[in-house]
C-alpha atoms as a PDB file:
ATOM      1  CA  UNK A   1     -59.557   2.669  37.830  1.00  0.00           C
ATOM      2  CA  UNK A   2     -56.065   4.484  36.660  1.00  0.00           C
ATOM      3  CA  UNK A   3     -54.924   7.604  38.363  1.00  0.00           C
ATOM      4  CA  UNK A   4     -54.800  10.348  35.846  1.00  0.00           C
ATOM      5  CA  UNK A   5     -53.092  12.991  38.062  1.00  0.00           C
ATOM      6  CA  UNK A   6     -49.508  12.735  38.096  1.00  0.00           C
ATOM      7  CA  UNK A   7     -46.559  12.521  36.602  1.00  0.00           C
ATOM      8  CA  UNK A   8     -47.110   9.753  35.504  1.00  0.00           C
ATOM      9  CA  UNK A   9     -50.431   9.922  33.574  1.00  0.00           C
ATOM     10  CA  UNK A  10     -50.389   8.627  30.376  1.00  0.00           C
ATOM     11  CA  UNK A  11     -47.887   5.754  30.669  1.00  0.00           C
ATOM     12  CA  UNK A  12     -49.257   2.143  30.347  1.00  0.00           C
ATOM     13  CA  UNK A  13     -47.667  -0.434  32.421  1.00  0.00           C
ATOM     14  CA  UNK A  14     -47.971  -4.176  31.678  1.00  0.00           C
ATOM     15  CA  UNK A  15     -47.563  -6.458  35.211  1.00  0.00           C
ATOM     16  CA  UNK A  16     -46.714  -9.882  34.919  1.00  0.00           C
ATOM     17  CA  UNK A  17     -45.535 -10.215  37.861  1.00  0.00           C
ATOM     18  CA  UNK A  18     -46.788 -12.170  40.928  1.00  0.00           C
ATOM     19  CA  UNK A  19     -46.372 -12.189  45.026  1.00  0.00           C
ATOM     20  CA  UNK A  20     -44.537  -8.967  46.563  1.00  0.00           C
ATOM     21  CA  UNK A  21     -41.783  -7.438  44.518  1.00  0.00           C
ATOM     22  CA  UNK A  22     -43.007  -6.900  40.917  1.00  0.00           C
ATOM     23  CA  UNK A  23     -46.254  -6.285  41.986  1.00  0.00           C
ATOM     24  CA  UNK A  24     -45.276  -3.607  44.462  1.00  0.00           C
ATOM     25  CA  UNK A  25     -43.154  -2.319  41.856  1.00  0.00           C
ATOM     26  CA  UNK A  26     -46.375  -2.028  39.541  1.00  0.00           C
ATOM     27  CA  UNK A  27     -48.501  -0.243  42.653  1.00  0.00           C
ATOM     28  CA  UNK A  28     -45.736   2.501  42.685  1.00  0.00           C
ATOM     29  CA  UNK A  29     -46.339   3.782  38.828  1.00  0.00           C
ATOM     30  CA  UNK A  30     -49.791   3.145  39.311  1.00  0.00           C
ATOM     31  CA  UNK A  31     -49.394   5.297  42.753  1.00  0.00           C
ATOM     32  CA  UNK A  32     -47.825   8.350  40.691  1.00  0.00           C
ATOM     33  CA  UNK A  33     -50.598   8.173  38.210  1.00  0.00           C
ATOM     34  CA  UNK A  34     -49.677   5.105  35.802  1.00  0.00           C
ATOM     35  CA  UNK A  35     -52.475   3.107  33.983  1.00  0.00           C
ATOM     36  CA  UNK A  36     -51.064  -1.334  35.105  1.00  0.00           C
ATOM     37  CA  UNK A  37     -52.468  -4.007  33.787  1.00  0.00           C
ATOM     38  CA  UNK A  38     -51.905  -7.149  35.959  1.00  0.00           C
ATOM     39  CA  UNK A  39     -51.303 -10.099  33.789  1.00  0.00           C
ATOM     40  CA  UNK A  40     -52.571 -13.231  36.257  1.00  0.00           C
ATOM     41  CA  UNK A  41     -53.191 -16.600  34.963  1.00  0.00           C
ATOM     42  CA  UNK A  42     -56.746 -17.473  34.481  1.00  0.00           C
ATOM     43  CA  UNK A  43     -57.051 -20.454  36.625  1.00  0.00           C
ATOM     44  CA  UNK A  44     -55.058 -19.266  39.959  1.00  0.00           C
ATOM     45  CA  UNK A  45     -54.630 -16.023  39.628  1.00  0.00           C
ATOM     46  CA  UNK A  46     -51.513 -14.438  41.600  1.00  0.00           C
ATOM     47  CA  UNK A  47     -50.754 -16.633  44.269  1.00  0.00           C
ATOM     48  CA  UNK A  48     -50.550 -13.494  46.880  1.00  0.00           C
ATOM     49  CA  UNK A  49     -54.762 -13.952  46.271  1.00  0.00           C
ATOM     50  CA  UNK A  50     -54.358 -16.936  49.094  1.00  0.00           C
ATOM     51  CA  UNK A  51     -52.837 -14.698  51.684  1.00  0.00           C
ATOM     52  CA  UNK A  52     -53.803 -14.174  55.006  1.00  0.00           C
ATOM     53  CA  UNK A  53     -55.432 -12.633  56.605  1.00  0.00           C
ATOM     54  CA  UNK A  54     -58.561 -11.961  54.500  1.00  0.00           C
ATOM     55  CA  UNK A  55     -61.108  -9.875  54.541  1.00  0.00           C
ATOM     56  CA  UNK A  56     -64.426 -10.780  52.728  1.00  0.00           C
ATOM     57  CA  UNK A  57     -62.885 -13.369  50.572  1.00  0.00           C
ATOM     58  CA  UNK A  58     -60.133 -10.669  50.159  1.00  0.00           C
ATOM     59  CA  UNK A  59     -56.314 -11.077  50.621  1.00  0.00           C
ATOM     60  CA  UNK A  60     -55.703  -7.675  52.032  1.00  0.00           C
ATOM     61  CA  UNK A  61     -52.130  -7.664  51.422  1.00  0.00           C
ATOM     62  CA  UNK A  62     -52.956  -8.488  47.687  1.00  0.00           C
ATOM     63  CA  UNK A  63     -56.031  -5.925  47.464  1.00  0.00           C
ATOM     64  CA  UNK A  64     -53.174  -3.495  48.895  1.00  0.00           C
ATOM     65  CA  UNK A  65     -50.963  -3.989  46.314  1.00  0.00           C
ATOM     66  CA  UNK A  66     -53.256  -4.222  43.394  1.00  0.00           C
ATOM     67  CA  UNK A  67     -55.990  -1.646  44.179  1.00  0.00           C
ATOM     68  CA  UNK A  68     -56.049   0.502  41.396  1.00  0.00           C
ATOM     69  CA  UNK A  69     -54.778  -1.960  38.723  1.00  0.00           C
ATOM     70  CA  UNK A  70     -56.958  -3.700  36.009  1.00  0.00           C
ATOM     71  CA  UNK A  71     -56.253  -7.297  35.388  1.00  0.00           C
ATOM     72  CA  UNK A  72     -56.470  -9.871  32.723  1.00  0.00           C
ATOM     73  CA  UNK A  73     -56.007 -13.532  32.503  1.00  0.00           C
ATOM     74  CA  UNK A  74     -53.767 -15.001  30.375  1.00  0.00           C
ATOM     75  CA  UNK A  75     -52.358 -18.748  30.079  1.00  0.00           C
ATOM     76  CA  UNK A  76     -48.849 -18.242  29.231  1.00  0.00           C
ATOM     77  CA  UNK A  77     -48.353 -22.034  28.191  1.00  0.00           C
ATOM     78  CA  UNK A  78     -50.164 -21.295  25.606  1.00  0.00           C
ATOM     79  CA  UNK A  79     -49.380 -19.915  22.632  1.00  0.00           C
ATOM     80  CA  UNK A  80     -52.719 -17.605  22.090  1.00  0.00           C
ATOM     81  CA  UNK A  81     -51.817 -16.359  25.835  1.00  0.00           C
ATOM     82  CA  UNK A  82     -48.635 -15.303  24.683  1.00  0.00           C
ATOM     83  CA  UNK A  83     -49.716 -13.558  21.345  1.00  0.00           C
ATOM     84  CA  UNK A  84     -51.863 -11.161  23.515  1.00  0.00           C
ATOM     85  CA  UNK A  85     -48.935 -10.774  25.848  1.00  0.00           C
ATOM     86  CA  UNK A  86     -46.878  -9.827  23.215  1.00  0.00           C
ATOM     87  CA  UNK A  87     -49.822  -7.220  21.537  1.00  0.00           C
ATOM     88  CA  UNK A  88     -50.393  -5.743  25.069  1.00  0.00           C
ATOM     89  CA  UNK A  89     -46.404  -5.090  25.679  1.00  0.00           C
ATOM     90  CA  UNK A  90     -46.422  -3.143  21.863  1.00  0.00           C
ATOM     91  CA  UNK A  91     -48.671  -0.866  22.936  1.00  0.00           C
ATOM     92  CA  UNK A  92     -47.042  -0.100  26.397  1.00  0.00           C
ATOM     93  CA  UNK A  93     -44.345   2.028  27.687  1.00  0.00           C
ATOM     94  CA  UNK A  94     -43.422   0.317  30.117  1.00  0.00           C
ATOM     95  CA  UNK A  95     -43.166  -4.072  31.318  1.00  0.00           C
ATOM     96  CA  UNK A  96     -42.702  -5.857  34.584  1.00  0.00           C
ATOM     97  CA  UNK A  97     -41.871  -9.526  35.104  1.00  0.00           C
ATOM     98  CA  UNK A  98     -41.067 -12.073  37.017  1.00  0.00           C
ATOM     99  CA  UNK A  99     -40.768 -15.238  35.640  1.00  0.00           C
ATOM    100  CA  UNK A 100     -37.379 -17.231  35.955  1.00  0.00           C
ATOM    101  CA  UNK A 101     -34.581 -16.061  33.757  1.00  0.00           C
ATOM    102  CA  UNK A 102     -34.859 -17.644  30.194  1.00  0.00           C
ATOM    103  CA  UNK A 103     -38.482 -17.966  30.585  1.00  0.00           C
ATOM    104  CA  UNK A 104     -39.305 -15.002  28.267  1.00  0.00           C
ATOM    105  CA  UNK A 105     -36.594 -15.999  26.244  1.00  0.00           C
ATOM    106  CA  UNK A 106     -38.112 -19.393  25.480  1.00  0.00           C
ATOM    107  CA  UNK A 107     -41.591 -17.876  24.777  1.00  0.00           C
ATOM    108  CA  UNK A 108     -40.037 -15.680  22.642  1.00  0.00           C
ATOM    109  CA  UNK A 109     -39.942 -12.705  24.473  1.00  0.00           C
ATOM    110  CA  UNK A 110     -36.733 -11.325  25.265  1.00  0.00           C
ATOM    111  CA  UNK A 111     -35.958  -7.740  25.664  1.00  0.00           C
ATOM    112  CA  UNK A 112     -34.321  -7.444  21.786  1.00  0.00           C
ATOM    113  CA  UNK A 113     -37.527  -9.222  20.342  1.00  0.00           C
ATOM    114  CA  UNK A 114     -40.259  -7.147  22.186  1.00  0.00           C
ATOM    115  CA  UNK A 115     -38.472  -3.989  21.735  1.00  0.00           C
ATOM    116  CA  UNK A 116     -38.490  -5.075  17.871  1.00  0.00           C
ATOM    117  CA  UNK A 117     -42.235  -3.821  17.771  1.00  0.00           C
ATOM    118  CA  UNK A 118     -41.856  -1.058  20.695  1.00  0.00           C
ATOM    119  CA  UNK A 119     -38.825   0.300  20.492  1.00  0.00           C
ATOM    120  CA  UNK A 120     -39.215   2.954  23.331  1.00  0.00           C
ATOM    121  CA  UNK A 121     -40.181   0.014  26.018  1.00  0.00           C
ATOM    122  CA  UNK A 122     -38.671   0.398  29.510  1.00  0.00           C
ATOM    123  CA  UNK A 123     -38.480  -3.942  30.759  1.00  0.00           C
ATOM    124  CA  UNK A 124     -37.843  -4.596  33.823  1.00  0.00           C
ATOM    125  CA  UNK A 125     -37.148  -8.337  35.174  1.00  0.00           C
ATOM    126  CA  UNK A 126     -37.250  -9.170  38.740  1.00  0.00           C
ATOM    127  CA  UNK A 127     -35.671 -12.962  39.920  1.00  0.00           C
ATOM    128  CA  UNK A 128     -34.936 -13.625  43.105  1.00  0.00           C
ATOM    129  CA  UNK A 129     -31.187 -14.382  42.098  1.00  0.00           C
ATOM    130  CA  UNK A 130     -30.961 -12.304  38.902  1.00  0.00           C
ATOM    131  CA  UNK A 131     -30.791 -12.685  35.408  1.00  0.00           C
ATOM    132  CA  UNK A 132     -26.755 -13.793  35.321  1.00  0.00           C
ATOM    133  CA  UNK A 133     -24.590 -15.578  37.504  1.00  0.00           C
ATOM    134  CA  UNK A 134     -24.362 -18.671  38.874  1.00  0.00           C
ATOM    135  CA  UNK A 135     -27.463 -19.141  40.938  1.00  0.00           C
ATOM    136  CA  UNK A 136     -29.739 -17.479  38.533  1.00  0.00           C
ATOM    137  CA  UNK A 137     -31.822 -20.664  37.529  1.00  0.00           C
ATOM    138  CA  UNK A 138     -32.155 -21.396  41.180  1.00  0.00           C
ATOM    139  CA  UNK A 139     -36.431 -20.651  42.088  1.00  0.00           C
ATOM    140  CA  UNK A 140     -37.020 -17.652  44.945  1.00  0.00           C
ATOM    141  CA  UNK A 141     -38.553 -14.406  45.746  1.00  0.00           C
ATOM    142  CA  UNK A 142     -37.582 -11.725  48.039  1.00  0.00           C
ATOM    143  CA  UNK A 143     -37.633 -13.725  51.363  1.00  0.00           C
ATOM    144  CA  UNK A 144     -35.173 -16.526  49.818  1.00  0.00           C
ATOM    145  CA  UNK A 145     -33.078 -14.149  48.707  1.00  0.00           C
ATOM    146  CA  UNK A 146     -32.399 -11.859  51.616  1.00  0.00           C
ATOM    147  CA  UNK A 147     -32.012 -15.142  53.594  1.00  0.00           C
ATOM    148  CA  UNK A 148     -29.432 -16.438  50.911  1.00  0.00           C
ATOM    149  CA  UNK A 149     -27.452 -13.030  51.094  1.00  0.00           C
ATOM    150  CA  UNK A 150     -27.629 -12.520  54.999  1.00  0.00           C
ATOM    151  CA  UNK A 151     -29.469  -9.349  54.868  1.00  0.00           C
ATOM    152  CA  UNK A 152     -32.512 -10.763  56.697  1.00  0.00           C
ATOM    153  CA  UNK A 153     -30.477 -12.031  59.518  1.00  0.00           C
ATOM    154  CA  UNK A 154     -31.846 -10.956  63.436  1.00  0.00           C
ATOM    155  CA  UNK A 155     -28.985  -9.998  64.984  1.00  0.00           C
ATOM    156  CA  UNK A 156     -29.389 -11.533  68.466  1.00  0.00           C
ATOM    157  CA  UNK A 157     -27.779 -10.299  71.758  1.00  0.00           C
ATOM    158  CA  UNK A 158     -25.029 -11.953  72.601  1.00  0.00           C
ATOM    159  CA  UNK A 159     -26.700 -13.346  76.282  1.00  0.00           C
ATOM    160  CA  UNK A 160     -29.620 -15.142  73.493  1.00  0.00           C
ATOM    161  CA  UNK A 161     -28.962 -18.773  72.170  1.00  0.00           C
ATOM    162  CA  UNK A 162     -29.502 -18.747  68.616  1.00  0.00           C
END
């Protein structure tokens, strides 16, 4: 089901992204009228599916996220997988992931090659450390990193223990 009132109507967004923050990222377009296509792999699917609580056999925080989206599964070791990754990404305007830095570069899928055969795509990569530095191999989604940076510390009052 895609949302064709809004400003976004039109524009075809490609989602490989799993858990909370490229998904929710996806949701938005899709919220202001984009067409997303989740890319999941075909065994596990998005590993947000397991949340809790349920409902029906139902992760509602997943089915919150996703409503709206069509989906497609696609093993990304494998080279066929891939192929059709790269086909779907030429003929969108717009891709999400959110696989570890280098990952799309070894599959051969870095920003300069896809833009090769879609010249107008808008990429973006989310990693819980980012794409440079020196903790960007390190593994972790939102959670790990606002714990790493501080930002999801509870200030306490000063009478608590911590």
């Amino acid at each position: 089901m895609t949302n064709s009132h809004g400003p976004l109507a039109g524009v075809r967004v490609i989602e490989a992204g799993s858990m909370y923050a490229a998904p929710t990222a996806g949701r938005m377009l899709r919220d202001f009228g984009a067409e997303v296509i989740k890319v999941e792999d075909p065994t596990s699917g998005d590993f947000a599916r397991q949340w809790q609580p349920a409902h029906e056999g139902m992760a509602i925080g997943f089915a919150r996220l996703n409503s709206g989206k069509r989906s497609v599964g696609l093993d990304l070791r494998r080279t066929e997988g891939r192929d059709i990754l790269k086909r779907l990404v030429a003929g969108a305007d717009v891709f999400i992931e959110n696989f570890r830095p280098g990952r799309m570069e070894a599959w051969g899928m870095s920003y300069d090659e896809l833009k090769a055969t879609n010249p107008g795509l808008v990429m973006t990569r989310v990693s819980g450390f980012g794409q440079t530095g020196p903790y960007r191999e390190r593994p972790g989604f939102g959670t790990v990193a606002e714990t790493a940076s501080g930002t999801r510390r509870r200030p306490l009052p000063r009478s608590a223990s911590p």
